[in-house]
Protein backbone atom coordinates (compact mmCIF):
# COMPACT_ATOMS: atom_id res chain seq x y z
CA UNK A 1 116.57 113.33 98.81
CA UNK A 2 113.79 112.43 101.02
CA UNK A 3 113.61 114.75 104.00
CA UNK A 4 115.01 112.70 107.69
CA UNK A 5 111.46 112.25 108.54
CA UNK A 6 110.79 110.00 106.27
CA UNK A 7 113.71 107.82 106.01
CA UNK A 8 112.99 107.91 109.75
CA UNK A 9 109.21 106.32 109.19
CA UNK A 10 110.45 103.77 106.58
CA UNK A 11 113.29 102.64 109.26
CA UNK A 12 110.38 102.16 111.64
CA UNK A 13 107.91 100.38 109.48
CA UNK A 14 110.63 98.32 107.34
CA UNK A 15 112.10 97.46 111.06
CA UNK A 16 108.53 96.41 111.93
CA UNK A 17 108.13 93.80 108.92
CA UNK A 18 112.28 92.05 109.09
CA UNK A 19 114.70 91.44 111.96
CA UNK A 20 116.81 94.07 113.52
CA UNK A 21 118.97 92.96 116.03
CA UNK A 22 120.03 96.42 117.52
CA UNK A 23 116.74 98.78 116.23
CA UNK A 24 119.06 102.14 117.91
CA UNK A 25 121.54 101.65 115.03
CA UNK A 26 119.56 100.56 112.53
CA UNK A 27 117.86 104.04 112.53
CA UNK A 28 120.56 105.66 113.00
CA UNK A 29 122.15 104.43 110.40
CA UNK A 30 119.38 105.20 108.21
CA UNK A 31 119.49 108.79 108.65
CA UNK A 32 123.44 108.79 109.26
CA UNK A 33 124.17 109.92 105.09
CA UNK A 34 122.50 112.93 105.79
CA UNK A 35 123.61 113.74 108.96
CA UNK A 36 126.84 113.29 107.86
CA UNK A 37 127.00 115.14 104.86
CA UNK A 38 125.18 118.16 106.38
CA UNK A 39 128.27 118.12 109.11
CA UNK A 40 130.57 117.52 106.31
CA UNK A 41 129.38 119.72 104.12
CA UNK A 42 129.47 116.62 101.27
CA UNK A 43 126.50 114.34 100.85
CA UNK A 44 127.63 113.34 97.76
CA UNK A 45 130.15 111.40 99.29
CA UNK A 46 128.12 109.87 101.85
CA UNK A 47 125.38 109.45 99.12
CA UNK A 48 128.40 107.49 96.68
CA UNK A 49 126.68 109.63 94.13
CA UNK A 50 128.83 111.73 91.30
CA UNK A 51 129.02 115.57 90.88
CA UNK A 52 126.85 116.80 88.11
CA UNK A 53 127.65 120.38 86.81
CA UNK A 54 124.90 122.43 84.87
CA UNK A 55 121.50 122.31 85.20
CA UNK A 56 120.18 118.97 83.44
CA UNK A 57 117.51 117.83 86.04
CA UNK A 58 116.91 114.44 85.42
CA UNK A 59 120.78 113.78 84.87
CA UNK A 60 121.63 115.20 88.56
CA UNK A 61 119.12 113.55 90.11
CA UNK A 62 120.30 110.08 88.59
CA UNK A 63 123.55 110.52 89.91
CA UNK A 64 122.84 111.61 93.35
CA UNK A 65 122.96 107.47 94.70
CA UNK A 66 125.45 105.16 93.90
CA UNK A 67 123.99 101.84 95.42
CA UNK A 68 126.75 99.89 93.55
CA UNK A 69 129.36 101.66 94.44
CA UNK A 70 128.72 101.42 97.91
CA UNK A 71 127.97 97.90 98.57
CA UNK A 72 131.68 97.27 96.51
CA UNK A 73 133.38 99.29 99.24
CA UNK A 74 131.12 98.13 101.95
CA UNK A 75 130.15 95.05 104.42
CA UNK A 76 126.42 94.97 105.52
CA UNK A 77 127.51 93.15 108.16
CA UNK A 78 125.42 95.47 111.28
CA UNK A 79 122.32 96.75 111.72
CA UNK A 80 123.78 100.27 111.35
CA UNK A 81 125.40 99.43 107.71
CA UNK A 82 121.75 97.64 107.24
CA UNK A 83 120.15 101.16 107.65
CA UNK A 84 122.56 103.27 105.66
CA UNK A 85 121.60 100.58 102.76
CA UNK A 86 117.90 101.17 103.47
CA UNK A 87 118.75 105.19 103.42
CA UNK A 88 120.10 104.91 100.02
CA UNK A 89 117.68 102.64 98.56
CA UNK A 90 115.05 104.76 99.61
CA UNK A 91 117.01 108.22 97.97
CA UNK A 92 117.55 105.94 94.50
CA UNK A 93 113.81 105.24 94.19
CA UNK A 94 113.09 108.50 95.10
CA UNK A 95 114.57 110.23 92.37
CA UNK A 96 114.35 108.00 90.09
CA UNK A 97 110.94 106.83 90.20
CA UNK A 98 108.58 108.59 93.07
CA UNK A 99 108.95 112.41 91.47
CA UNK A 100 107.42 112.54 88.34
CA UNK A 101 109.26 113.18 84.99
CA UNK A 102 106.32 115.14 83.64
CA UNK A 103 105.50 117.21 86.67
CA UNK A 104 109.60 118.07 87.21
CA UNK A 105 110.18 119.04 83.52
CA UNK A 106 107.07 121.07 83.17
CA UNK A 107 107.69 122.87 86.75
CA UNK A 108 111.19 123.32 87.58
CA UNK A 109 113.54 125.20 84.64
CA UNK A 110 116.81 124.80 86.83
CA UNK A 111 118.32 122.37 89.43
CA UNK A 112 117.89 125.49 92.03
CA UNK A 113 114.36 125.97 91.53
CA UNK A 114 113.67 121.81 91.86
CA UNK A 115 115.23 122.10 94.90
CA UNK A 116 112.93 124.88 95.99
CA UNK A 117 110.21 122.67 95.16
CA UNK A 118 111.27 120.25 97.48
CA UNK A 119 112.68 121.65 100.42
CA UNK A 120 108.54 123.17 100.62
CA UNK A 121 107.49 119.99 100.00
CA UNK A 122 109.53 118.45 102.86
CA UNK A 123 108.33 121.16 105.29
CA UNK A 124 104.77 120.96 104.63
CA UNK A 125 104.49 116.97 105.30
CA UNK A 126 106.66 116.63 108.28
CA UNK A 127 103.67 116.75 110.55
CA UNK A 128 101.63 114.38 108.33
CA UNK A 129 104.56 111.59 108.35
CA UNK A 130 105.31 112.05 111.97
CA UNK A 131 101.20 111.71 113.11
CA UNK A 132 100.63 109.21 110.35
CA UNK A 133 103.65 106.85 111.23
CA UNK A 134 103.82 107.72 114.42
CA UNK A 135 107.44 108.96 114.86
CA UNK A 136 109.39 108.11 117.33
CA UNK A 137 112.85 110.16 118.56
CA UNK A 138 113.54 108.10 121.95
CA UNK A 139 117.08 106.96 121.05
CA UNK A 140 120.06 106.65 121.96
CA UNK A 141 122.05 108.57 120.13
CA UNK A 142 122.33 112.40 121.17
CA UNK A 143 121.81 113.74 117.51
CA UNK A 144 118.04 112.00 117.31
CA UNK A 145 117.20 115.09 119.93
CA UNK A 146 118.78 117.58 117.34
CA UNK A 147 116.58 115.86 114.55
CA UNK A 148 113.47 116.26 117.22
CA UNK A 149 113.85 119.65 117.78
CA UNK A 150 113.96 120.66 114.16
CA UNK A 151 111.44 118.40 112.81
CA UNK A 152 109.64 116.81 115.54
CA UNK A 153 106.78 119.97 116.15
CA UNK A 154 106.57 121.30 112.58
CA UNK A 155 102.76 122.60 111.76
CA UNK A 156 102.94 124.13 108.79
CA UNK A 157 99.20 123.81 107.10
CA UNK A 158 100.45 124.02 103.63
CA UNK A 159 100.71 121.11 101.25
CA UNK A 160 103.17 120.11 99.15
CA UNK A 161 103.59 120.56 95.51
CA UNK A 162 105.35 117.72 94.00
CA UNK A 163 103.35 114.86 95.38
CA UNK A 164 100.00 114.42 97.84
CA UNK A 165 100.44 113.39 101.41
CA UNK A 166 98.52 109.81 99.60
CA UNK A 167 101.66 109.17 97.17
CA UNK A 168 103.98 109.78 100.11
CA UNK A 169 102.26 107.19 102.42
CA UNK A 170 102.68 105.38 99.96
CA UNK A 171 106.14 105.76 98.76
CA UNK A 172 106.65 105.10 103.01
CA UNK A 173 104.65 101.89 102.68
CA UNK A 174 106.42 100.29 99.45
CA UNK A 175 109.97 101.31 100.72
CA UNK A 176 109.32 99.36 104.48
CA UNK A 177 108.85 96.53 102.32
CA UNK A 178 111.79 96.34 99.98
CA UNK A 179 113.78 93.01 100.04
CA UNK A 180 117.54 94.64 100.90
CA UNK A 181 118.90 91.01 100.93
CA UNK A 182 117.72 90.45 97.51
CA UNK A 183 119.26 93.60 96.91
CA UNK A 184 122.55 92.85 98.04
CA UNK A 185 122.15 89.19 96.51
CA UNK A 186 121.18 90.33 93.04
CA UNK A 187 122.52 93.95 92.74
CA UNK A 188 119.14 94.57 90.83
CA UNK A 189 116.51 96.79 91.58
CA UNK A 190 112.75 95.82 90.89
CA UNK A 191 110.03 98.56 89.27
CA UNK A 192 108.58 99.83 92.01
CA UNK A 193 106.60 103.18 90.88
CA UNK A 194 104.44 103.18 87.17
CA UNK A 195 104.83 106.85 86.63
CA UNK A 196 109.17 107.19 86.67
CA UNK A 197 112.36 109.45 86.05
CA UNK A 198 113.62 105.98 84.99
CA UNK A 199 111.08 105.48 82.21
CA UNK A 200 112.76 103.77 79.28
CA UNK A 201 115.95 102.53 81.65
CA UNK A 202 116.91 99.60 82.73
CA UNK A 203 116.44 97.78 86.20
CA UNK A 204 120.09 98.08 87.39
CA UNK A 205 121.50 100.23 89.89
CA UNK A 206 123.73 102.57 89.04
């Protein structure tokens, strides 16, 4: 998944470009299927996604977002149901298009050692996305301080591995402008990324 940071700096800039009513809940709820599913100890279920056993990469990371299944059990009727949309949008696209097929396959032999790959990317561009975007962790609810004091002062100098600090700005940039309404009009999801784990599949969400 993409680390909290940056679902945080899409919630900003996609907040920025469309019309949030209550902008408090809309970022919450754009971080919320983490937060949950760390406290729960399940972010599959807050992710809709499906259990994948063995070590086929590309397969588990396909099945980690279920955008489908959550609109059919699911009104986007707030700002905070908005946000949890925009959270899993932003997970879909990046597993299935942002990391690279070639890079993953040729780097990572197991689902363990993928995952190694990207928990060290996530902590060596937290700083960049918070001083790029300008992160802000001034709300309301109490857990945004929790979020602050684990990512809002991270310096590490190293970079990450499975993309530049460019693709991730970005990734940011093209997921503040996706059309959610079109989304949950259509149930289609446009091409965003040339280089894809969804090379050679459909448009569809899954």
């Amino acid at each position: 998944m993409a680390n909290l940071v940056v679902h945080i700096a899409i919630a900003q800039e996609w907040a920025k470009k469309n019309k949030v009513n209550n902008f408090d809940d809309f970022v919450w709820g754009a971080v919320a299927p983490d937060i949950i599913g760390i406290m729960n100890h399940n972010s599959v279920i807050t992710h809709y996604g499906n259990v994948v056993k063995g070590d086929d990469i590309l397969e588990h990371w396909a099945n980690k977002v279920n955008i489908n299944k959550f609109l059919d059990n699911n009104d986007i009727n707030n700002d905070y149901m908005l946000g949890y949309l925009l959270h899993l949008v932003v997970d879909y696209y990046f597993y299935n298009e942002f990391l690279k097929r070639n890079m993953i396959l040729n780097m990572c032999s197991s689902v363990k050692e993928l995952k190694q790959y990207l928990y060290q990317a996530y902590d060596s561009t937290t700083q960049y996305v918070n001083n790029e975007f300008n992160i802000s962790y001034n709300y309301k609810n109490p857990l945004m301080k929790d979020i602050k004091s684990k990512y809002g002062n991270n310096n590490l100098d190293e970079k990450p591995i499975l993309y530049s600090y460019d693709e991730l700005k970005d990734f940011i940039t093209k997921m503040s402008e996706f059309n959610l309404q079109e989304l949950i009009t259509t149930r289609k999801m446009r091409r965003l990324f040339n280089t894809s784990l969804s090379e050679g599949k459909d448009n569809y969400v899954r």
